[in-house]
N, C-alpha and C. Protein backbone atom coordinates (compact mmCIF):
# COMPACT_ATOMS: atom_id res chain seq x y z
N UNK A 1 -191.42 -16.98 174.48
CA UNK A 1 -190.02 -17.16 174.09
C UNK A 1 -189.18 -15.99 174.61
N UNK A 2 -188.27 -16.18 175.58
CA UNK A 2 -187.23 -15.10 176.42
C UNK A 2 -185.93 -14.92 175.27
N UNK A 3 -185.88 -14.30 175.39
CA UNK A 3 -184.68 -13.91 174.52
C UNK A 3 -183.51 -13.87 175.70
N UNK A 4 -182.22 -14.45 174.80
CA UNK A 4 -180.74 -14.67 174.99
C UNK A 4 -180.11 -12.97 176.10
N UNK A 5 -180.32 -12.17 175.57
CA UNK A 5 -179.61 -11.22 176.02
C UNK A 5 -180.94 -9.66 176.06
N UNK A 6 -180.50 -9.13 177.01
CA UNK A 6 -181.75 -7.91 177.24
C UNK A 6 -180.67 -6.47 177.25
N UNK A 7 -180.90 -5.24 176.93
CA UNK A 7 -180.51 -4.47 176.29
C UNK A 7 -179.27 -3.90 177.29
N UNK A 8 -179.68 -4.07 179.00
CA UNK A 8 -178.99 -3.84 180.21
C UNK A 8 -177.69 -4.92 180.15
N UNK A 9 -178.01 -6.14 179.74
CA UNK A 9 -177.23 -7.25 180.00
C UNK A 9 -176.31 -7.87 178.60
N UNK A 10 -175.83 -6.53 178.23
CA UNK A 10 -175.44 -7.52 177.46
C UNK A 10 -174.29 -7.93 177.19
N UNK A 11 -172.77 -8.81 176.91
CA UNK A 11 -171.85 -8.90 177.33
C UNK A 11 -170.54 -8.10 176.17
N UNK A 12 -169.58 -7.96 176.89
CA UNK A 12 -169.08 -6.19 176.60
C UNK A 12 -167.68 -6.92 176.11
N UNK A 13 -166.56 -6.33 175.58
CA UNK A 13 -166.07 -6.62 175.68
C UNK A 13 -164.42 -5.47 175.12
N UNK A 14 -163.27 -5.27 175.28
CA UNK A 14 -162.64 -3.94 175.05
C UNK A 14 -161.82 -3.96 173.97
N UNK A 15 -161.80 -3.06 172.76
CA UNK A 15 -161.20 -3.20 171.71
C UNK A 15 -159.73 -3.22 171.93
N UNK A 16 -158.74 -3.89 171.60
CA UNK A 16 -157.64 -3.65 171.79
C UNK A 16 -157.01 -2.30 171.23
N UNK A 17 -157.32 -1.85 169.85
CA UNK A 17 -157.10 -0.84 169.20
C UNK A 17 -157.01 0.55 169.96
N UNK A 18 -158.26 0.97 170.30
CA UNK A 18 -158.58 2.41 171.12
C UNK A 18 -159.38 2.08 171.67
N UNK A 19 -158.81 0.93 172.93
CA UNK A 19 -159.18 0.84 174.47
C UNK A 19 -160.73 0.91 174.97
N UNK A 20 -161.55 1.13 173.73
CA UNK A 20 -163.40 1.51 174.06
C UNK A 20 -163.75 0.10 174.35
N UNK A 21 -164.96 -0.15 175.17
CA UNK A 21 -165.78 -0.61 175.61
C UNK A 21 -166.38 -0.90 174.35
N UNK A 22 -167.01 -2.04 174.23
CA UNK A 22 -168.10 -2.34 173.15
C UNK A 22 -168.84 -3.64 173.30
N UNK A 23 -170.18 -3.15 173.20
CA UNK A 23 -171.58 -4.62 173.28
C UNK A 23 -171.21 -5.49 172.09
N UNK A 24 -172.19 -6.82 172.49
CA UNK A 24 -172.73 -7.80 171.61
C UNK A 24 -173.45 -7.19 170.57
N UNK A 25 -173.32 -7.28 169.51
CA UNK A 25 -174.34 -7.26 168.88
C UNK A 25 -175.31 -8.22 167.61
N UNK A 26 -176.16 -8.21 167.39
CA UNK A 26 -176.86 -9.90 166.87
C UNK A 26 -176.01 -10.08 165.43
N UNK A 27 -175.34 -9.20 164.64
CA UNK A 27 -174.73 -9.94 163.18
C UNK A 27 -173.36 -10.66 164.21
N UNK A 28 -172.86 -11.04 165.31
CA UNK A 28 -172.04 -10.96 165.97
C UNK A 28 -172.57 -12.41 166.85
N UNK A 29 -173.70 -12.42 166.66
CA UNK A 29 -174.36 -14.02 167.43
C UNK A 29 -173.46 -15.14 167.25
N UNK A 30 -173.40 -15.45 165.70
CA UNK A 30 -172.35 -16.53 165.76
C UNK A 30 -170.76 -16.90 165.84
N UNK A 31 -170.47 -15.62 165.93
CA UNK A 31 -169.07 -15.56 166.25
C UNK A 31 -168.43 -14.93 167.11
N UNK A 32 -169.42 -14.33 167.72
CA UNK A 32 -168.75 -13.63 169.32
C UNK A 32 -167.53 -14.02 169.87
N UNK A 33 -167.30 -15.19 170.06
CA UNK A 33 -165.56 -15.27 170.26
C UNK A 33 -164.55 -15.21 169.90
N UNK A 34 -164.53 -14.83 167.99
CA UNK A 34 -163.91 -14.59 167.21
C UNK A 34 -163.88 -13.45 167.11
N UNK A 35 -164.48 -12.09 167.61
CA UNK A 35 -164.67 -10.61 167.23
C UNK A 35 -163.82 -10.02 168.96
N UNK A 36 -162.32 -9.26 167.95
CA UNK A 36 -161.87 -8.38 168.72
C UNK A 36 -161.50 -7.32 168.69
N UNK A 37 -162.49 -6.60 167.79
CA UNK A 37 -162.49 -5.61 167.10
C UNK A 37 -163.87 -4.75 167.65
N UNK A 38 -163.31 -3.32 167.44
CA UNK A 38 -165.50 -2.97 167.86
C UNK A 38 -165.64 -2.17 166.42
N UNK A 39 -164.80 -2.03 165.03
CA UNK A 39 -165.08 -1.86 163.84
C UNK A 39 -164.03 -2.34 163.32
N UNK A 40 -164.47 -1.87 162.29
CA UNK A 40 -163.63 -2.36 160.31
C UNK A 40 -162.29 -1.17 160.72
N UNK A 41 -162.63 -0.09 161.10
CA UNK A 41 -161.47 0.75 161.11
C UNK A 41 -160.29 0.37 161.97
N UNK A 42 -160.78 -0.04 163.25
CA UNK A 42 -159.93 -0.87 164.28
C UNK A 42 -159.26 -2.06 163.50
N UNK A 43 -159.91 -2.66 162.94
CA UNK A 43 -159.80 -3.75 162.57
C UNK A 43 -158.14 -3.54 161.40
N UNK A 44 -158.37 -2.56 160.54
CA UNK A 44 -157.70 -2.36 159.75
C UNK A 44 -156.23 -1.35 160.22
N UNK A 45 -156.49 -1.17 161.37
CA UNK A 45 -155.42 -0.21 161.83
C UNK A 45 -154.86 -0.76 163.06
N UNK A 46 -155.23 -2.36 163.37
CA UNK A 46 -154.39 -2.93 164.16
C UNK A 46 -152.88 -2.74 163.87
């Protein structure tokens, strides 16, 4: 069984908040297209 995503590959995406770079990560599996945030703090200080 191959797994979905490998630690090199995994897809990124940029917080709007403070401009960082940030991975997939698996609590994030089912809603990855809904997350544009890379935390709760971003999140709250949009």
């Amino acid at each position: 069984m191959g797994r979905k995503h490998t630690k090199s590959n995994l897809p990124q995406k940029v917080c709007p908040v403070c401009g960082r770079p940030f991975e997939w990560r698996k609590k994030w599996a089912d809603c990855w297209d809904e997350v544009k945030y890379c935390s709760e703090r971003c999140r709250r200080r949009r």
